[in-house]
PDB file of N, CA and C in Angstrom:
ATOM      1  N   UNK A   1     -24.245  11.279 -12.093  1.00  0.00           N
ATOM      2  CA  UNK A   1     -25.266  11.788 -11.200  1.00  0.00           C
ATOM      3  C   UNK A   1     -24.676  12.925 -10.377  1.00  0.00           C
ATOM      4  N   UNK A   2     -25.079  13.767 -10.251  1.00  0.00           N
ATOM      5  CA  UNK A   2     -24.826  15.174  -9.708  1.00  0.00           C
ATOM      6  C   UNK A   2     -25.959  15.154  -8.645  1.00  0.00           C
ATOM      7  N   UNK A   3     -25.227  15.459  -7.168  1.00  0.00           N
ATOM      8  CA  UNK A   3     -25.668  15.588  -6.086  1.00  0.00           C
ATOM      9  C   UNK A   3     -25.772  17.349  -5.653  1.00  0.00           C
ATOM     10  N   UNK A   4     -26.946  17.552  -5.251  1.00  0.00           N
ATOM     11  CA  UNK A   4     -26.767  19.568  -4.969  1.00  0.00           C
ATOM     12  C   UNK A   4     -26.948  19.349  -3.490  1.00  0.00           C
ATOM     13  N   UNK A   5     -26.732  20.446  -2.951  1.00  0.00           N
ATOM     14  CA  UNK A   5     -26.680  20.422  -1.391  1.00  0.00           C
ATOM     15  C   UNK A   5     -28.730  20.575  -1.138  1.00  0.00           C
ATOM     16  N   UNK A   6     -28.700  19.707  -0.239  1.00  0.00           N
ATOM     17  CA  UNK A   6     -30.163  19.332   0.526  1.00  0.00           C
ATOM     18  C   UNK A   6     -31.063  18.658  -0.745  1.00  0.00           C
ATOM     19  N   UNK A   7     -29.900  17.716  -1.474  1.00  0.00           N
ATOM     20  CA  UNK A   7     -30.943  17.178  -2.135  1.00  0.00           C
ATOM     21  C   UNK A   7     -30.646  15.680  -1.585  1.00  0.00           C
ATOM     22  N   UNK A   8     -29.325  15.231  -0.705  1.00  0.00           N
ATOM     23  CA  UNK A   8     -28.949  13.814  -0.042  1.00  0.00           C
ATOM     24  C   UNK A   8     -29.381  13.632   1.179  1.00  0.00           C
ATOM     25  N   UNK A   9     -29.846  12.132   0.940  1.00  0.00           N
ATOM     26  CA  UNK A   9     -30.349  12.244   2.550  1.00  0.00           C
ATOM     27  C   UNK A   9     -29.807  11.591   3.360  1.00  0.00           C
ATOM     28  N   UNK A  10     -29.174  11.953   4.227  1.00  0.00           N
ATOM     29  CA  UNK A  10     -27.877  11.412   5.060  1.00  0.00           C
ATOM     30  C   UNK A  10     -28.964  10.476   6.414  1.00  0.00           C
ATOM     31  N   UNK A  11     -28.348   9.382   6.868  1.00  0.00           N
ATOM     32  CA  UNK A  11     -29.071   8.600   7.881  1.00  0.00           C
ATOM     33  C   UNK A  11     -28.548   9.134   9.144  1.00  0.00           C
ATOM     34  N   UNK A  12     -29.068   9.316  10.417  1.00  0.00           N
ATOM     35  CA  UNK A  12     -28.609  10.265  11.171  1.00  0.00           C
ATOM     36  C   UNK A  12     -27.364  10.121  11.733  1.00  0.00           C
ATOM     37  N   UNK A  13     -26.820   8.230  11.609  1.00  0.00           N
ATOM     38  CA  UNK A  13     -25.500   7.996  12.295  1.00  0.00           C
ATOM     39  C   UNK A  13     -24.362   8.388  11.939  1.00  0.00           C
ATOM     40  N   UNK A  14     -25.052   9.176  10.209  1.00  0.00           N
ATOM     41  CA  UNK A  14     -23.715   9.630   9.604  1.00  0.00           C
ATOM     42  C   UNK A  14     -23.558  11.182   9.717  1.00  0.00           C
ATOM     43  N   UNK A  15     -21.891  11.076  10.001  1.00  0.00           N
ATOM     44  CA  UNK A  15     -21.792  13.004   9.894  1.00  0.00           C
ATOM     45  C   UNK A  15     -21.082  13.061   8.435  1.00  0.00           C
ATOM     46  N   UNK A  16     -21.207  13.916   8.168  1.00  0.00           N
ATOM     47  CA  UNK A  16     -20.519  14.332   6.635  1.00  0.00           C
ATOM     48  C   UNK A  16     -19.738  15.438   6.947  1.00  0.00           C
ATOM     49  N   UNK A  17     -18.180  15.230   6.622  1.00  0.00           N
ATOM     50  CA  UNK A  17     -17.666  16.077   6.856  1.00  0.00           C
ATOM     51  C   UNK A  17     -16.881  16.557   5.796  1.00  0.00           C
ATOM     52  N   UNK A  18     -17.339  18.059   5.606  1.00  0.00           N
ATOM     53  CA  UNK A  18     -15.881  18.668   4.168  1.00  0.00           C
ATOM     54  C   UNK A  18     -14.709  18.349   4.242  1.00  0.00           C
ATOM     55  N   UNK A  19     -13.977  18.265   3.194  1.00  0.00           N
ATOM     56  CA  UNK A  19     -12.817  17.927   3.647  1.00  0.00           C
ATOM     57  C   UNK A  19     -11.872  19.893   3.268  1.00  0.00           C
ATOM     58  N   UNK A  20     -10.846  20.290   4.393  1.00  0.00           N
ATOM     59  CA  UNK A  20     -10.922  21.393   3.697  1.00  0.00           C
ATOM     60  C   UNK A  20      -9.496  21.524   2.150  1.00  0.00           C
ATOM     61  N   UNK A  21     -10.251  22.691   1.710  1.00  0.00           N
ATOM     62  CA  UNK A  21      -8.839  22.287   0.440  1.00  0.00           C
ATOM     63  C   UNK A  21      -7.650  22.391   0.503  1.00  0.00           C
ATOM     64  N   UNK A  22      -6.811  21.832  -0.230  1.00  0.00           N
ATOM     65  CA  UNK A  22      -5.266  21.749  -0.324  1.00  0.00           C
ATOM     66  C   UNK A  22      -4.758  20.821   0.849  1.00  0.00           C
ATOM     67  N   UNK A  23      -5.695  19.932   0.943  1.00  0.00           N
ATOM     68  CA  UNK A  23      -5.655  18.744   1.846  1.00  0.00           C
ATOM     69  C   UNK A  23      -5.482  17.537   0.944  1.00  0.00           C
ATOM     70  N   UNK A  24      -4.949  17.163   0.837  1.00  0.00           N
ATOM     71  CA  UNK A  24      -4.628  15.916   0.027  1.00  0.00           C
ATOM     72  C   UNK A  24      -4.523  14.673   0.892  1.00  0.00           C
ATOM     73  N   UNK A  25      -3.683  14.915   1.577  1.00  0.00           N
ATOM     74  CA  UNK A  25      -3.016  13.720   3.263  1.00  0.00           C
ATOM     75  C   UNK A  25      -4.666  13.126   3.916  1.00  0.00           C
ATOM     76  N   UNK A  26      -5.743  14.121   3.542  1.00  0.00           N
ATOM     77  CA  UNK A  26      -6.921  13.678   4.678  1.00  0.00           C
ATOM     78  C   UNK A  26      -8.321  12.786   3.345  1.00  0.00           C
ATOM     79  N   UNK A  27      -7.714  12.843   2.283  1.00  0.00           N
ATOM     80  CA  UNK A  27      -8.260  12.305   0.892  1.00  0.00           C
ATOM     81  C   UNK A  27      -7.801  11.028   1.127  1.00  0.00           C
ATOM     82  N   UNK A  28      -8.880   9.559   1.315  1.00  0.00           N
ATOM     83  CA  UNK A  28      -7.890   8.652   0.992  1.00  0.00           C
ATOM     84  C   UNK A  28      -7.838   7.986  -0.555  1.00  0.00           C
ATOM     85  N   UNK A  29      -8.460   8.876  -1.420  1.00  0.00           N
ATOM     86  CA  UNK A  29      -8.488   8.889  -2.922  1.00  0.00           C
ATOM     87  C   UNK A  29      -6.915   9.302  -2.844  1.00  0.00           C
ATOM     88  N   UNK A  30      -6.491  10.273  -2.974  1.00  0.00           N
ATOM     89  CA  UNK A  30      -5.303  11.015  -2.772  1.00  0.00           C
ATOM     90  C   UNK A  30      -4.319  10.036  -2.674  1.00  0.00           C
ATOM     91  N   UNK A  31      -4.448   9.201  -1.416  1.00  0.00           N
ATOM     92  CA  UNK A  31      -3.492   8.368  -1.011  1.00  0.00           C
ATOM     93  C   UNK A  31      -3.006   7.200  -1.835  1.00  0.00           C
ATOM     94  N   UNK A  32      -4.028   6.613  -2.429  1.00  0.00           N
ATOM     95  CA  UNK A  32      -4.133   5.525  -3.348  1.00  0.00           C
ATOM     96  C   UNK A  32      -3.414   5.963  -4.317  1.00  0.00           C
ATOM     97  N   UNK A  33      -3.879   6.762  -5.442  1.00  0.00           N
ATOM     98  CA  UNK A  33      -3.171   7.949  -6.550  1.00  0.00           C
ATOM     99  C   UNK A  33      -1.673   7.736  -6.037  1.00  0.00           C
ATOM    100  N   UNK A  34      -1.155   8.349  -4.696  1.00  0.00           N
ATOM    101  CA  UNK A  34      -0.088   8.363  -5.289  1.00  0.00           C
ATOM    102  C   UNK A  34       0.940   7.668  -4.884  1.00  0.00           C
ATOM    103  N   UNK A  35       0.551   6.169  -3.918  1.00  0.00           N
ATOM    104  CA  UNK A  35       1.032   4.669  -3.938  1.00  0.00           C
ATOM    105  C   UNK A  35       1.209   4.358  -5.075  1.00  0.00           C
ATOM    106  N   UNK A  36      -0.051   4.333  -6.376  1.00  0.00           N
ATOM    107  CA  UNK A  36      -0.221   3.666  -7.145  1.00  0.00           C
ATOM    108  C   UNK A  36       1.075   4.027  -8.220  1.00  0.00           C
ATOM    109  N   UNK A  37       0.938   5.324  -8.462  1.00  0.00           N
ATOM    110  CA  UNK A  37       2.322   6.243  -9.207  1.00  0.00           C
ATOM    111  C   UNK A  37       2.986   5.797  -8.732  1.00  0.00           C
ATOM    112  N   UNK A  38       3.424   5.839  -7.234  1.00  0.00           N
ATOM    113  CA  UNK A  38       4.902   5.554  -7.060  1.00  0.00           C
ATOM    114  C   UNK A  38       4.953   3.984  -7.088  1.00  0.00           C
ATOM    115  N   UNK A  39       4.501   3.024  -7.165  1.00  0.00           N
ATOM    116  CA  UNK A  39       4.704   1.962  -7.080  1.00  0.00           C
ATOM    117  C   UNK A  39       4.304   1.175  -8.460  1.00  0.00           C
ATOM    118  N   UNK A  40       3.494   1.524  -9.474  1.00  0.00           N
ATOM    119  CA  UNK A  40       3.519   1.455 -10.922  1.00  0.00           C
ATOM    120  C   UNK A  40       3.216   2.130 -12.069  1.00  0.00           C
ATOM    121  N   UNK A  41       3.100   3.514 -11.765  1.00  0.00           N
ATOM    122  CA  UNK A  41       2.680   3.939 -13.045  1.00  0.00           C
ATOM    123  C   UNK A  41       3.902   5.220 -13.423  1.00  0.00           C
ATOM    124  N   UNK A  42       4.626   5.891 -12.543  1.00  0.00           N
ATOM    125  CA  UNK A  42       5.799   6.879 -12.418  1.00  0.00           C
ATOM    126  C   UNK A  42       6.724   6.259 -13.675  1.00  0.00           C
ATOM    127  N   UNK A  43       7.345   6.920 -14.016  1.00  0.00           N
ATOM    128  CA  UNK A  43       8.478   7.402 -14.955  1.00  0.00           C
ATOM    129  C   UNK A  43       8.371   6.229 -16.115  1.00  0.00           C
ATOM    130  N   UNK A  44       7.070   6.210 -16.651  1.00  0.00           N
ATOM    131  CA  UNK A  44       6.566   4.838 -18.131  1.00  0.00           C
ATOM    132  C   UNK A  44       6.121   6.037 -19.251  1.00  0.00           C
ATOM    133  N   UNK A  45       6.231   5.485 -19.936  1.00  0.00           N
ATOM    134  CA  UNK A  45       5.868   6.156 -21.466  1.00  0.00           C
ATOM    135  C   UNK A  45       4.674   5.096 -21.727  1.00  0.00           C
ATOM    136  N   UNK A  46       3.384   5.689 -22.259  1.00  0.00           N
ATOM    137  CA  UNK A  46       2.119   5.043 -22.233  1.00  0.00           C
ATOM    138  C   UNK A  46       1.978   5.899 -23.819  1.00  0.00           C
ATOM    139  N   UNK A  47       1.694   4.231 -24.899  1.00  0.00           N
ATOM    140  CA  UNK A  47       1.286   4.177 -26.502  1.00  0.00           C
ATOM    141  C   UNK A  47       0.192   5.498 -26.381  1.00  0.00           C
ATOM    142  N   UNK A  48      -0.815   4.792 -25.897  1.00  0.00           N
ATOM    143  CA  UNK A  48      -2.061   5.854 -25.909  1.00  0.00           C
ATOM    144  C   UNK A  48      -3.015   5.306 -24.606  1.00  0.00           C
ATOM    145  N   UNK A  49      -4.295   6.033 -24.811  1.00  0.00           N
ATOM    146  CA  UNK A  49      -4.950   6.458 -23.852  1.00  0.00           C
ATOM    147  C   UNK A  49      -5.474   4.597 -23.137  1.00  0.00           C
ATOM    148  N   UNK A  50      -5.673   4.044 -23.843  1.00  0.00           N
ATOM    149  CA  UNK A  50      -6.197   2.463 -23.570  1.00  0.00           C
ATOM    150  C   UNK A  50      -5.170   1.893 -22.977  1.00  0.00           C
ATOM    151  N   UNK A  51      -3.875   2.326 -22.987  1.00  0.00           N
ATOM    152  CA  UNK A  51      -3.023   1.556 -22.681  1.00  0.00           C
ATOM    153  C   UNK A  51      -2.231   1.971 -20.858  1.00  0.00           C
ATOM    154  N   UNK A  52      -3.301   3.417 -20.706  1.00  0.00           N
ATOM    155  CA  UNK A  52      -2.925   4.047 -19.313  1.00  0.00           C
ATOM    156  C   UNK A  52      -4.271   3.636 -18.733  1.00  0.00           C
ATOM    157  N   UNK A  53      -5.210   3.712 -19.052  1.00  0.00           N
ATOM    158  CA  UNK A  53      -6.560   3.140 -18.652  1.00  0.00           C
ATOM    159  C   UNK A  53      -6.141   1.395 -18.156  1.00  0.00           C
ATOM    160  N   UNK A  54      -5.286   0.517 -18.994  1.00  0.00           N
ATOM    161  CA  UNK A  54      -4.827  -0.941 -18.704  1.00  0.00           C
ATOM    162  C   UNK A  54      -3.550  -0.542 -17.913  1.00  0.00           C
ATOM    163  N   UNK A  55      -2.697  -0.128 -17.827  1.00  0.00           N
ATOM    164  CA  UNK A  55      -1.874   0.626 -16.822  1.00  0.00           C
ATOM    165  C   UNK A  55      -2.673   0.357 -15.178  1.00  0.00           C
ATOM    166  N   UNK A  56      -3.143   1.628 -15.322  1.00  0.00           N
ATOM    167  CA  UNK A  56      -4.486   1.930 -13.822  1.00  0.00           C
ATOM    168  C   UNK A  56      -5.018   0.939 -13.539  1.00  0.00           C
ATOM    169  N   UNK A  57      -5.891   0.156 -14.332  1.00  0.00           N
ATOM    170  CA  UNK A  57      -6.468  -0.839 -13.909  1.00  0.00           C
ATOM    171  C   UNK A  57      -5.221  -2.349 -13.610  1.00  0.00           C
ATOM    172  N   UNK A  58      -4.341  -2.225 -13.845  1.00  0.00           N
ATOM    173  CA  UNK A  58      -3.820  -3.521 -13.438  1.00  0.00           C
ATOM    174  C   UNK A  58      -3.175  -3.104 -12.085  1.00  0.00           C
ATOM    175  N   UNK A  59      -2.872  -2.030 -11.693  1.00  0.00           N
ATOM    176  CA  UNK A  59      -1.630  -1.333 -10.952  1.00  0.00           C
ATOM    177  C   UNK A  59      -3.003  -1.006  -9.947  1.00  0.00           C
ATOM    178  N   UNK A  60      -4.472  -1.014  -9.774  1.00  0.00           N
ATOM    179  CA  UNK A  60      -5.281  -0.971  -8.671  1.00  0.00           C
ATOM    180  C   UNK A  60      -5.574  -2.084  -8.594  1.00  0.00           C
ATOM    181  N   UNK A  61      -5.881  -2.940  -9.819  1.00  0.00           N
ATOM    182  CA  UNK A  61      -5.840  -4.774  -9.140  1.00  0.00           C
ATOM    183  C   UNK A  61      -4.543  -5.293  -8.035  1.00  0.00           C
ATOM    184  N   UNK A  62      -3.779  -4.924  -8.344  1.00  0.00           N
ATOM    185  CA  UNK A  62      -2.335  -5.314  -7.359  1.00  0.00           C
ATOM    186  C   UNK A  62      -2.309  -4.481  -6.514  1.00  0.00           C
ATOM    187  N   UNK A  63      -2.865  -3.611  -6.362  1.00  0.00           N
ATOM    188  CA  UNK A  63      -3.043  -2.542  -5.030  1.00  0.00           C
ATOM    189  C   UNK A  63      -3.873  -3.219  -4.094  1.00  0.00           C
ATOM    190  N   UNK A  64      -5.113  -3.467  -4.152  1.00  0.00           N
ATOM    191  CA  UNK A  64      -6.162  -4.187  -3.546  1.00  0.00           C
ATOM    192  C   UNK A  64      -5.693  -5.946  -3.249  1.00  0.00           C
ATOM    193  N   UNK A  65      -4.885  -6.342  -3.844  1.00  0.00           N
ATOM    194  CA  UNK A  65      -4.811  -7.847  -3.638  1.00  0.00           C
ATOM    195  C   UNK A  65      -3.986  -7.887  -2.254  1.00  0.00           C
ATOM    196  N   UNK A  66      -3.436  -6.760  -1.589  1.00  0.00           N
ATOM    197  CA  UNK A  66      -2.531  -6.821  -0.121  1.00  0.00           C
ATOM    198  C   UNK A  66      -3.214  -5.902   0.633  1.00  0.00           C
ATOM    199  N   UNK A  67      -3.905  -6.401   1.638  1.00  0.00           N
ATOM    200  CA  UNK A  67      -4.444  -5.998   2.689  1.00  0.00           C
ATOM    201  C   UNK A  67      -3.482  -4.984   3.366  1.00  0.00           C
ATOM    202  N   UNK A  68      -2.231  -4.706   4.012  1.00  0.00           N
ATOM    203  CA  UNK A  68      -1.714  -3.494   4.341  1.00  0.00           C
ATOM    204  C   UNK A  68      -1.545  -2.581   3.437  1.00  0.00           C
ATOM    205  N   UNK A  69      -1.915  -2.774   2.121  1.00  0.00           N
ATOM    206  CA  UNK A  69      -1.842  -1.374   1.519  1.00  0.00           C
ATOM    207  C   UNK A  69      -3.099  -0.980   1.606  1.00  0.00           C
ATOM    208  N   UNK A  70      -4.237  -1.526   2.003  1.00  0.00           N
ATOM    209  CA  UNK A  70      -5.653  -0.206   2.417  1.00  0.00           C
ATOM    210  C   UNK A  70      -5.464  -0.100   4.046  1.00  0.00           C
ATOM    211  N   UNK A  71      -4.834  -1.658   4.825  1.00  0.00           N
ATOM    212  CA  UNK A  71      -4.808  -0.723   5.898  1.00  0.00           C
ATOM    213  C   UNK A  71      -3.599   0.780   6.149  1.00  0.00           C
ATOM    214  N   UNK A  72      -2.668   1.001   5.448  1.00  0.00           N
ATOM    215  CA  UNK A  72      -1.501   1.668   5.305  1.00  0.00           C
ATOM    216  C   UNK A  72      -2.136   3.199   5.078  1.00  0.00           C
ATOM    217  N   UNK A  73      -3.188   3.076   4.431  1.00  0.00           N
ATOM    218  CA  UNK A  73      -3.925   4.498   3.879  1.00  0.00           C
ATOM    219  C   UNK A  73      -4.704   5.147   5.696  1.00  0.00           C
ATOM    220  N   UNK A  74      -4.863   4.132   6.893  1.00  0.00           N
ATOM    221  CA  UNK A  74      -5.511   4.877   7.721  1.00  0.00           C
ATOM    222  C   UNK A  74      -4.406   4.641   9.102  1.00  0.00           C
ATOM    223  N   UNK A  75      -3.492   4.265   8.669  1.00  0.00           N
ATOM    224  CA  UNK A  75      -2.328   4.462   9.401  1.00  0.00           C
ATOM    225  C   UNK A  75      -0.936   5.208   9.801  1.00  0.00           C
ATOM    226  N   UNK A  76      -1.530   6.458   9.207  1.00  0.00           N
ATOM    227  CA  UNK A  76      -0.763   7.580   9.556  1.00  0.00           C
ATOM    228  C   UNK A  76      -0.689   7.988  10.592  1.00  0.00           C
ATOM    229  N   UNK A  77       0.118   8.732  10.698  1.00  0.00           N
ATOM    230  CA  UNK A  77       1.133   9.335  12.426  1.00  0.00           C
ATOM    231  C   UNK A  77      -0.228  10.488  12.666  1.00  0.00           C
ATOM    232  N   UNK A  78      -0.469  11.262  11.849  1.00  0.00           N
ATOM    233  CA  UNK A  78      -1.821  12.464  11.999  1.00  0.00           C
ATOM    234  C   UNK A  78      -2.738  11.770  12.313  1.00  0.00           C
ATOM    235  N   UNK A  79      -3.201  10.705  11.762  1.00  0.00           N
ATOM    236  CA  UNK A  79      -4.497  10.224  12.020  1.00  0.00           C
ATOM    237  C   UNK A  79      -4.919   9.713  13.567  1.00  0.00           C
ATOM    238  N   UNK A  80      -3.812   9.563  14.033  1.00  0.00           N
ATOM    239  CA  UNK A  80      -4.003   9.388  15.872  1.00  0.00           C
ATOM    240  C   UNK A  80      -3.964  10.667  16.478  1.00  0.00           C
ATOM    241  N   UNK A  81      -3.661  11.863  15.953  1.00  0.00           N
ATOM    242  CA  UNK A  81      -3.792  12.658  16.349  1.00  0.00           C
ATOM    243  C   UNK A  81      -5.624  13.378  16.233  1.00  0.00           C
ATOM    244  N   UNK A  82      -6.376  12.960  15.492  1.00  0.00           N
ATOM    245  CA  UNK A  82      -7.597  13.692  14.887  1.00  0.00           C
ATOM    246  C   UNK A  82      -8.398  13.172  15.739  1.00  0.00           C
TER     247      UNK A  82
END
């Protein structure tokens, strides 16, 4: 589904904010990505494509099963600063 600008309808409590580019640190997609690398998917040799797809998916199941690793994503030193 492809969203175009003034076609979402935002509820008024929400602000939507861009994020600007070459921001990665303010992505918490970003952040996850590259816990997940560094903590299981970095320096493996993967058969083929099903087998990095079962990779990802086991290595975000064990991501999500410890509560300080999503709180860890909004606990940065910047983020008290914003």
């Amino acid at each position: 589904m492809i969203i175009t600008p003034g076609k979402l309808e935002v509820p008024e409590n929400i602000s939507i904010v861009p994020l600007p580019p070459y921001s990665p640190e303010l992505n918490p997609v970003e952040q996850v990505w590259q816990q997940l690398r560094h903590r299981s998917l970095a320096n493996r040799c993967f058969k083929n494509y099903e087998h990095i797809v079962e990779a990802c998916c086991e290595a975000g199941n064990k991501f999500v099963t410890c509560p300080s690793n999503i709180q860890s994503l909004c606990a940065r030193k910047w983020a008290i600063l914003i």
